[in-house]
Protein backbone atom coordinates (compact mmCIF):
# COMPACT_ATOMS: atom_id res chain seq x y z
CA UNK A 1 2.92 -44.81 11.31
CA UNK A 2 -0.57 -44.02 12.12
CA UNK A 3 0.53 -44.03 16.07
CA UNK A 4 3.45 -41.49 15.54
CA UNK A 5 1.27 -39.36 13.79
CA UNK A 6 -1.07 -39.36 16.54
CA UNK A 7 1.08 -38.44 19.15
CA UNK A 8 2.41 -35.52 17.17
CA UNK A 9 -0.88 -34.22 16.70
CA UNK A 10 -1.81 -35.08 20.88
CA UNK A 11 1.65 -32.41 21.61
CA UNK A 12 0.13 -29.03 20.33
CA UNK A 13 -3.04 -29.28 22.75
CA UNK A 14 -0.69 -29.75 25.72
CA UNK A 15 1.32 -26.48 24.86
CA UNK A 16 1.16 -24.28 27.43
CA UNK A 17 1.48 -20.52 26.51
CA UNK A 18 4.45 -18.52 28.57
CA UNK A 19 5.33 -15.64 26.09
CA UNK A 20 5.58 -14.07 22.87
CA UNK A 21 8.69 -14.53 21.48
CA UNK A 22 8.58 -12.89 17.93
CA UNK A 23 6.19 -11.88 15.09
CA UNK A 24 7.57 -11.11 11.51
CA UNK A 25 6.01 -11.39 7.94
CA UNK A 26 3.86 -8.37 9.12
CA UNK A 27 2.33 -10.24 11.86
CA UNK A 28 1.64 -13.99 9.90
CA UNK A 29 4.11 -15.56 11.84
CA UNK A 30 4.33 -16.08 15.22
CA UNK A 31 6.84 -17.70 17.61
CA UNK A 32 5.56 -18.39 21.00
CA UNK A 33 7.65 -19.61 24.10
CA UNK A 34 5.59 -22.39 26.92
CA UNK A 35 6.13 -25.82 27.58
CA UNK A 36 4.21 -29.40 27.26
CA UNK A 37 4.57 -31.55 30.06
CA UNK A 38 6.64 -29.32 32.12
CA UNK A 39 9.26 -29.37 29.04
CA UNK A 40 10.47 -26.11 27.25
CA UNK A 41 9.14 -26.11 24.21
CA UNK A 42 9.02 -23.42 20.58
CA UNK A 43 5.52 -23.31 19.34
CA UNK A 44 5.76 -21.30 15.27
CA UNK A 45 2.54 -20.57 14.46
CA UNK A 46 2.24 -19.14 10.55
CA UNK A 47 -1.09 -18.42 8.29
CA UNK A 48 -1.21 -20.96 5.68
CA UNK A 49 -2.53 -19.89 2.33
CA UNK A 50 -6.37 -19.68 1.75
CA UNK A 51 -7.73 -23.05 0.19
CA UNK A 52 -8.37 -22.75 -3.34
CA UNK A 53 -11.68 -24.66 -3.22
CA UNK A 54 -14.61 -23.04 -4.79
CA UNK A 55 -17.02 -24.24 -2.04
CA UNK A 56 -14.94 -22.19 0.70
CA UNK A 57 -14.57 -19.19 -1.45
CA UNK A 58 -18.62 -19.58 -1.79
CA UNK A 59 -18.99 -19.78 2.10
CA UNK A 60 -16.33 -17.77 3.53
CA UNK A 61 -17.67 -14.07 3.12
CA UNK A 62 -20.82 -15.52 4.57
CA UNK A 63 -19.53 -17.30 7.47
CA UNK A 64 -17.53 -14.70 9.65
CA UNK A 65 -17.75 -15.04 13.35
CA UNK A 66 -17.45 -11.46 13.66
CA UNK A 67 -16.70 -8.53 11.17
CA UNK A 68 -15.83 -4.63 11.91
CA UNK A 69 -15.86 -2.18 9.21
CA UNK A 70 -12.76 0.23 9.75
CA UNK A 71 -13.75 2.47 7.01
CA UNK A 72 -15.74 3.32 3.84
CA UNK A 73 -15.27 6.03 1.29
CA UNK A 74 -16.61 5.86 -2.10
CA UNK A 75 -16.53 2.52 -3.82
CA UNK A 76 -13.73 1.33 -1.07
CA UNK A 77 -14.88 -0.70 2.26
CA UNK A 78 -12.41 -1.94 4.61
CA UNK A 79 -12.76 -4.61 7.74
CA UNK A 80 -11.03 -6.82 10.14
CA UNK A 81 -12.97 -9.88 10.64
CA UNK A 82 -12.92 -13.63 12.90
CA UNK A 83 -13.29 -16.32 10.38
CA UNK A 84 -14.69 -18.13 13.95
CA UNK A 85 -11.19 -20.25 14.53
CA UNK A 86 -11.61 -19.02 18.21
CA UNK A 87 -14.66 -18.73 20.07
CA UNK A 88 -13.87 -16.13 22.88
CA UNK A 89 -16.41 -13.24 24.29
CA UNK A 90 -13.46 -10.45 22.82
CA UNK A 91 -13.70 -12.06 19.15
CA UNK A 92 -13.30 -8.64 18.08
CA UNK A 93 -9.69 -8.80 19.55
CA UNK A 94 -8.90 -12.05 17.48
CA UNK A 95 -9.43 -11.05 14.15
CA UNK A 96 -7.73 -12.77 12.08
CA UNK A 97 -8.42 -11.41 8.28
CA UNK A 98 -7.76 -7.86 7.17
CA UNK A 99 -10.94 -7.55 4.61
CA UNK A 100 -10.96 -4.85 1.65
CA UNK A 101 -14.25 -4.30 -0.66
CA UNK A 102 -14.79 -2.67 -3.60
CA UNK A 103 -18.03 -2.57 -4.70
CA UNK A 104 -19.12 -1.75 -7.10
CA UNK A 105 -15.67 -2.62 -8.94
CA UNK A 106 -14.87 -1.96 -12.55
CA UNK A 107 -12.76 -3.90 -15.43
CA UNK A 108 -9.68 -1.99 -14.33
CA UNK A 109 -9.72 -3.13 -10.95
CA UNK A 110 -10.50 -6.55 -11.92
CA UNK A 111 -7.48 -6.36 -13.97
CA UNK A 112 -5.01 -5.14 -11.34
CA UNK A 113 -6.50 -8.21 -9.08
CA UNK A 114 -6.20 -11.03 -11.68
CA UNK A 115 -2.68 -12.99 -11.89
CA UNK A 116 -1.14 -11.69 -14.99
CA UNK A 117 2.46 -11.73 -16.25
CA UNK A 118 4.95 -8.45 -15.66
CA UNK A 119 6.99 -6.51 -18.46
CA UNK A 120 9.19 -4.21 -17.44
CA UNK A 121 8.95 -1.26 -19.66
CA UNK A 122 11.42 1.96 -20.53
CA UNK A 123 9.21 5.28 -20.69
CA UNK A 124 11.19 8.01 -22.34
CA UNK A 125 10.48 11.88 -21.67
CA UNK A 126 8.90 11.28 -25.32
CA UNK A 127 6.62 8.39 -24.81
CA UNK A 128 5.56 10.27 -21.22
CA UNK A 129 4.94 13.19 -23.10
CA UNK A 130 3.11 11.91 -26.06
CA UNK A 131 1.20 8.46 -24.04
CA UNK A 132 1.37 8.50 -20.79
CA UNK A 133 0.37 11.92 -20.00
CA UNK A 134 -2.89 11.78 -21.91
CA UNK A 135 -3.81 8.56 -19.94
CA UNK A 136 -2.96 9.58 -16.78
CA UNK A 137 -5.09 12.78 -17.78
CA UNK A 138 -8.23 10.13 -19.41
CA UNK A 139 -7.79 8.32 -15.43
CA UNK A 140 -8.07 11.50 -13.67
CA UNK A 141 -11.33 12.74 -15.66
CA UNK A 142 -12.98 9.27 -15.32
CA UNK A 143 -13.84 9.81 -11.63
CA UNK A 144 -11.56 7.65 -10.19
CA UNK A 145 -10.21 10.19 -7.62
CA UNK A 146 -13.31 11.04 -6.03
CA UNK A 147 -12.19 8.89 -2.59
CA UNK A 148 -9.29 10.92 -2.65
CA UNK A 149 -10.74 14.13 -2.62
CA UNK A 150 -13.43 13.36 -0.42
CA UNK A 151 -10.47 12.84 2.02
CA UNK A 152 -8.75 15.84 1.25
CA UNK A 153 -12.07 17.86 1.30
CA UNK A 154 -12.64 16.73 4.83
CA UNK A 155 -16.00 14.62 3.60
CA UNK A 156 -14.73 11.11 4.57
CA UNK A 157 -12.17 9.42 7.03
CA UNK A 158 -12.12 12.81 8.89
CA UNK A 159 -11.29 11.29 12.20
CA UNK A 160 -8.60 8.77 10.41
CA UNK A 161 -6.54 11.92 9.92
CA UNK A 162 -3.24 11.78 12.05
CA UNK A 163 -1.37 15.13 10.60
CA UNK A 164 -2.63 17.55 8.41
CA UNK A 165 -2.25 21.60 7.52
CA UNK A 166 -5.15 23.91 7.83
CA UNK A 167 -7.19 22.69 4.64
CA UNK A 168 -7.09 25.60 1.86
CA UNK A 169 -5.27 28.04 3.98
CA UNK A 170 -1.72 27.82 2.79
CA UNK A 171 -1.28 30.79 0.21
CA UNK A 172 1.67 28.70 -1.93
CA UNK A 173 -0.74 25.39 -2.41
CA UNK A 174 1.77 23.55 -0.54
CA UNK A 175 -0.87 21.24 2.06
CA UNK A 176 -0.71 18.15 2.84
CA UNK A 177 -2.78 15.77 5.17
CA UNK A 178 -1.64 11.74 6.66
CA UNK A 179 -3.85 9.07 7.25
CA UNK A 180 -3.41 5.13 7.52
CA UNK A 181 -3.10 3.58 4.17
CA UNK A 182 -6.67 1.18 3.48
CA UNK A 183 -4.32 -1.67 3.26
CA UNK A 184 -2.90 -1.51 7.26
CA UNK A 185 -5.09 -3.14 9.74
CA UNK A 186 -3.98 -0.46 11.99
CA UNK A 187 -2.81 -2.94 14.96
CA UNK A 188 0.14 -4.05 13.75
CA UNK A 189 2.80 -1.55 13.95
CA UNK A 190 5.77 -3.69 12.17
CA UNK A 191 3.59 -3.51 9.30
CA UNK A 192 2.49 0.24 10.03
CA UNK A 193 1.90 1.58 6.44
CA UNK A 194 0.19 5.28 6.54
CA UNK A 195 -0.76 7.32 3.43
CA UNK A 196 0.25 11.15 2.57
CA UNK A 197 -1.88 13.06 0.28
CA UNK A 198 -1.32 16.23 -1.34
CA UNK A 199 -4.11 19.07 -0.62
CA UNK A 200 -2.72 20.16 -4.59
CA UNK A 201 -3.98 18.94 -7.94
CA UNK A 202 -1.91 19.86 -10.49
CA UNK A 203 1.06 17.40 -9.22
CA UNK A 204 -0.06 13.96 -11.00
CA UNK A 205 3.14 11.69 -9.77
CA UNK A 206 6.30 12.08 -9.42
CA UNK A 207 6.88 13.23 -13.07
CA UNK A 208 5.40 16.70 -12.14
CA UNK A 209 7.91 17.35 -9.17
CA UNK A 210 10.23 20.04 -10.16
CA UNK A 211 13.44 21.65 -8.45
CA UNK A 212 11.50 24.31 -7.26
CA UNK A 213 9.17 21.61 -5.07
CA UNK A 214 12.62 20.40 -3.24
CA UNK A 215 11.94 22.78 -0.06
CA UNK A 216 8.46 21.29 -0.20
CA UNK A 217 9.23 18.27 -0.29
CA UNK A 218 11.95 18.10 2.77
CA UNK A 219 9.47 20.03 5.09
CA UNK A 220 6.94 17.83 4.08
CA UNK A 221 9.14 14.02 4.59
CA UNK A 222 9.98 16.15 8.32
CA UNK A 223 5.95 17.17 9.20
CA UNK A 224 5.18 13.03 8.18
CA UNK A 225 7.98 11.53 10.42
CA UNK A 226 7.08 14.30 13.12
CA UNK A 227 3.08 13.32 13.12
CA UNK A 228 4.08 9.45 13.04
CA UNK A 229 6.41 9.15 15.53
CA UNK A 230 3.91 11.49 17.52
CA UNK A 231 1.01 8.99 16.66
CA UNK A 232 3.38 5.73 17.56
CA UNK A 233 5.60 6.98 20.31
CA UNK A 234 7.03 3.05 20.21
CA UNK A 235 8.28 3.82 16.71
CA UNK A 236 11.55 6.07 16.02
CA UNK A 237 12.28 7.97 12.43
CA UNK A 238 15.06 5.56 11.44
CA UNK A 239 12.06 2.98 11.38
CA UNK A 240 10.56 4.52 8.92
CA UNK A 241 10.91 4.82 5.17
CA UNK A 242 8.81 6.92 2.58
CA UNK A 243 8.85 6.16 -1.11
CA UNK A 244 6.81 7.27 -4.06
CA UNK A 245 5.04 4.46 -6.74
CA UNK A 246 5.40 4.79 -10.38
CA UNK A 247 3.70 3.90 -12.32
CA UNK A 248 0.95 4.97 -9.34
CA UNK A 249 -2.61 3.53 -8.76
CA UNK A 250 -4.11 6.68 -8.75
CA UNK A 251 -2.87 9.77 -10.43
CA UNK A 252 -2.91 12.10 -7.28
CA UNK A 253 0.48 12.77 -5.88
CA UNK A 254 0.87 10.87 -2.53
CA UNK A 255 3.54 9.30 -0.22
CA UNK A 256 3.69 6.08 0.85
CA UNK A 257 5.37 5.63 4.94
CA UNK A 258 5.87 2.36 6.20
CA UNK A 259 7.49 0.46 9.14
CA UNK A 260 11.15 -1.31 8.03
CA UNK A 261 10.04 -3.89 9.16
CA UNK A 262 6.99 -4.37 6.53
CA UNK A 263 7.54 -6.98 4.73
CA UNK A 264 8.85 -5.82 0.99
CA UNK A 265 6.46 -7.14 -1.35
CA UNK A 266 5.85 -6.67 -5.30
CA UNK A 267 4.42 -2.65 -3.83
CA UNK A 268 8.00 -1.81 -2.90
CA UNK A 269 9.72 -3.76 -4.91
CA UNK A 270 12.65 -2.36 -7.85
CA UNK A 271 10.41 -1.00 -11.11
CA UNK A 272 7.63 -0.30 -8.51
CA UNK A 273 8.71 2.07 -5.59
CA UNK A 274 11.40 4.75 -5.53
CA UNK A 275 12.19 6.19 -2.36
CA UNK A 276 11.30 9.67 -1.25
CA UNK A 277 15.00 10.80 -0.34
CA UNK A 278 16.75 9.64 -3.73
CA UNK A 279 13.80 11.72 -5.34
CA UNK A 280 14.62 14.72 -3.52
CA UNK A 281 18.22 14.50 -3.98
CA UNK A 282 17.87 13.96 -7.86
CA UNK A 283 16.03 16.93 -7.83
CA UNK A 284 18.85 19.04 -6.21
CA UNK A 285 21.65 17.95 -8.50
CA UNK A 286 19.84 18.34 -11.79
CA UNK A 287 21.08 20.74 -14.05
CA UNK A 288 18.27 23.54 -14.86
CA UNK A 289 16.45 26.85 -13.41
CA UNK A 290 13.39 26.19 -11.06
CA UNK A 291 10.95 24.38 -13.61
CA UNK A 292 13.53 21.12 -14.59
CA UNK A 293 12.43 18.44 -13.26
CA UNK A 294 11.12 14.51 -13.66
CA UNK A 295 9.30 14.75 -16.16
CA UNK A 296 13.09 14.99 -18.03
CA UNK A 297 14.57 11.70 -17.11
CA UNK A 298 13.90 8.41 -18.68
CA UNK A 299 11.73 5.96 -15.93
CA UNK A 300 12.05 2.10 -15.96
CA UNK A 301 9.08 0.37 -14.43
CA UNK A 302 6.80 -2.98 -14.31
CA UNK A 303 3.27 -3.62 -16.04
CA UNK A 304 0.76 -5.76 -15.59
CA UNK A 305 0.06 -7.20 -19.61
CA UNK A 306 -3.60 -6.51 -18.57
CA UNK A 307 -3.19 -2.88 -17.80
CA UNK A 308 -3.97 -0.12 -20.37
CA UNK A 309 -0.82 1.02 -20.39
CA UNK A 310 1.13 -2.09 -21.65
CA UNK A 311 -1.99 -3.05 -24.00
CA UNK A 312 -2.51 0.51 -25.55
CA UNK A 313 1.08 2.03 -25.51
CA UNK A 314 4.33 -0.25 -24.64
CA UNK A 315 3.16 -3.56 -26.22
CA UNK A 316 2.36 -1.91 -29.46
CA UNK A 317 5.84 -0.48 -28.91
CA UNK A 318 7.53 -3.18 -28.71
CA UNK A 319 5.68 -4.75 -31.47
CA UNK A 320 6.44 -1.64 -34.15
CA UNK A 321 10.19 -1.53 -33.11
CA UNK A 322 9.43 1.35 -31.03
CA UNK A 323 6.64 3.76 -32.72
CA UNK A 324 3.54 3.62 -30.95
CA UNK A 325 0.01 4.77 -32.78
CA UNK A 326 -1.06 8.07 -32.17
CA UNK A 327 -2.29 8.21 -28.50
């Protein structure tokens, strides 16, 4: 046994590289074309996941071959890094982890981080009106969306900007600026995810879009394909998708646009992300004048049972048959 194990392990030495065959799973997998021994041969090569030993989560931030930093704005710090699997003179061009920091980090974000179960909740015009609203309004005042407008303001990740309108010049408060989302290592393109922010404050999510923002909206989705394509010239529109999250990180309206081919995780997943498009188009068809709008329709979404919002207002629902205390 010993023996046949030990000439499987002699064969992936001998591989000789040819060519690239495929990458999926947003660049994690890999399927590479050569041969061993003059013999065609399929070498798959796919991350495995991190160890869960305490002694490499002690040494690995401290034992990086190589580490760039990409970007910093406020309390966010972003890298790609060599954990040293391959010593080369272009390290830099073998990174191999996509590093985010957040220091210093509070109890929220330690709560979106930490495995927790889901609930999916029902949020009624009502509840919005009388729960959510006042959080989303107690997030915004906290501070939390200083990042965002030092972007906006033109104080950080100036040249990260891809697209945007002349900042404060546009007489109906309708700017808007694109950028690569903090989670894209900005390599990859099947896993191309880029960020649209709103130059506007008084549009919190996707609760505050009205019929009267449909026009907006459209040229807006247009200018974001436009600038990416632009950006990308390898990627076409009908690679692209935009959606919207609710319930949203941050309470600043913004647009998510991602390759298809990104892998669709828990962030785009059903009681997460709703696509741009259907947004727009529920917008059109809704009975009303100007000022109808999301904030009327009755929003199903997931919850984290360590987030403030299931804790302070849906658990307490559920537990009083569907009166929640006074907010």
């Amino acid at each position: 046994m010993s023996e046949v194990k030990a000439n499987a392990e002699a064969l992936v030495p001998k591989f000789k590289f040819e060519r690239l065959l495929n990458q999926d799973q947003a660049g994690r997998r890999t399927s590479l074309y050569g041969s061993i021994d003059s013999q065609p041969a399929l070498l798959i090569l796919e991350r495995a996941p991190f160890p869960s030993s305490d002694d490499y989560f002690t040494l690995a931030p401290s034992s990086l071959r190589t580490l760039k930093n990409l970007g910093a704005n406020d309390i966010y710090h972003w890298y790609l890094a060599n954990s040293g699997a391959i010593n080369h003179p272009s390290s830099d061009d073998f990174a191999d982890l996509k590093i985010n920091l957040i220091y210093p980090c509070t109890e929220n974000h330690i709560k979106k981080y930490s495995r927790q179960n889901v609930r999916l909740v029902t949020e009624t015009p009502a509840i919005y009106r009388d729960h959510v609203r006042p959080y989303m309004q107690a997030q915004r005042e906290s501070g939390r969306l200083n990042w965002v407008y030092n972007i906006i303001e033109g104080r950080k990740e100036v040249e990260d900007v891809i697209y945007r309108t002349p900042f404060g010049q546009d007489t109906n408060d309708e700017g808007f600026l694109l950028l690569p989302d903090l989670n894209w290592d900005r390599k990859t393109l099947d896993a191309l995810h880029l960020l649209g922010l709103v130059e506007r404050r008084d549009i919190w999510s996707l609760r505050d879009l009205r019929k009267k923002h449909v026009t907006w909206l459209r040229h807006m989705k247009t200018k974001f394909l436009e600038a990416t394509t632009k950006v990308y010239p390898t990627i076409e529109q009908d690679q692209l998708k935009l959606y919207v999250h609710y319930q949203p990180t941050y309470h600043h309206f913004h647009i998510h646009i991602v390759h298809v081919a990104l892998e669709a995780g828990a962030t785009q997943a059903t009681g997460k992300a709703t696509g741009l498009e259907s947004i727009i188009e529920q917008l059109a068809v809704m009975q009303g004048d100007d000022e109808t709008g999301m904030d009327a329709i009755t929003v199903c979404y997931t919850l984290g049972e360590a987030s403030d919002l299931w804790v302070d207002v849906f658990e307490p629902l559920k537990r009083n048959g569907g009166t929640a205390p006074p907010p």
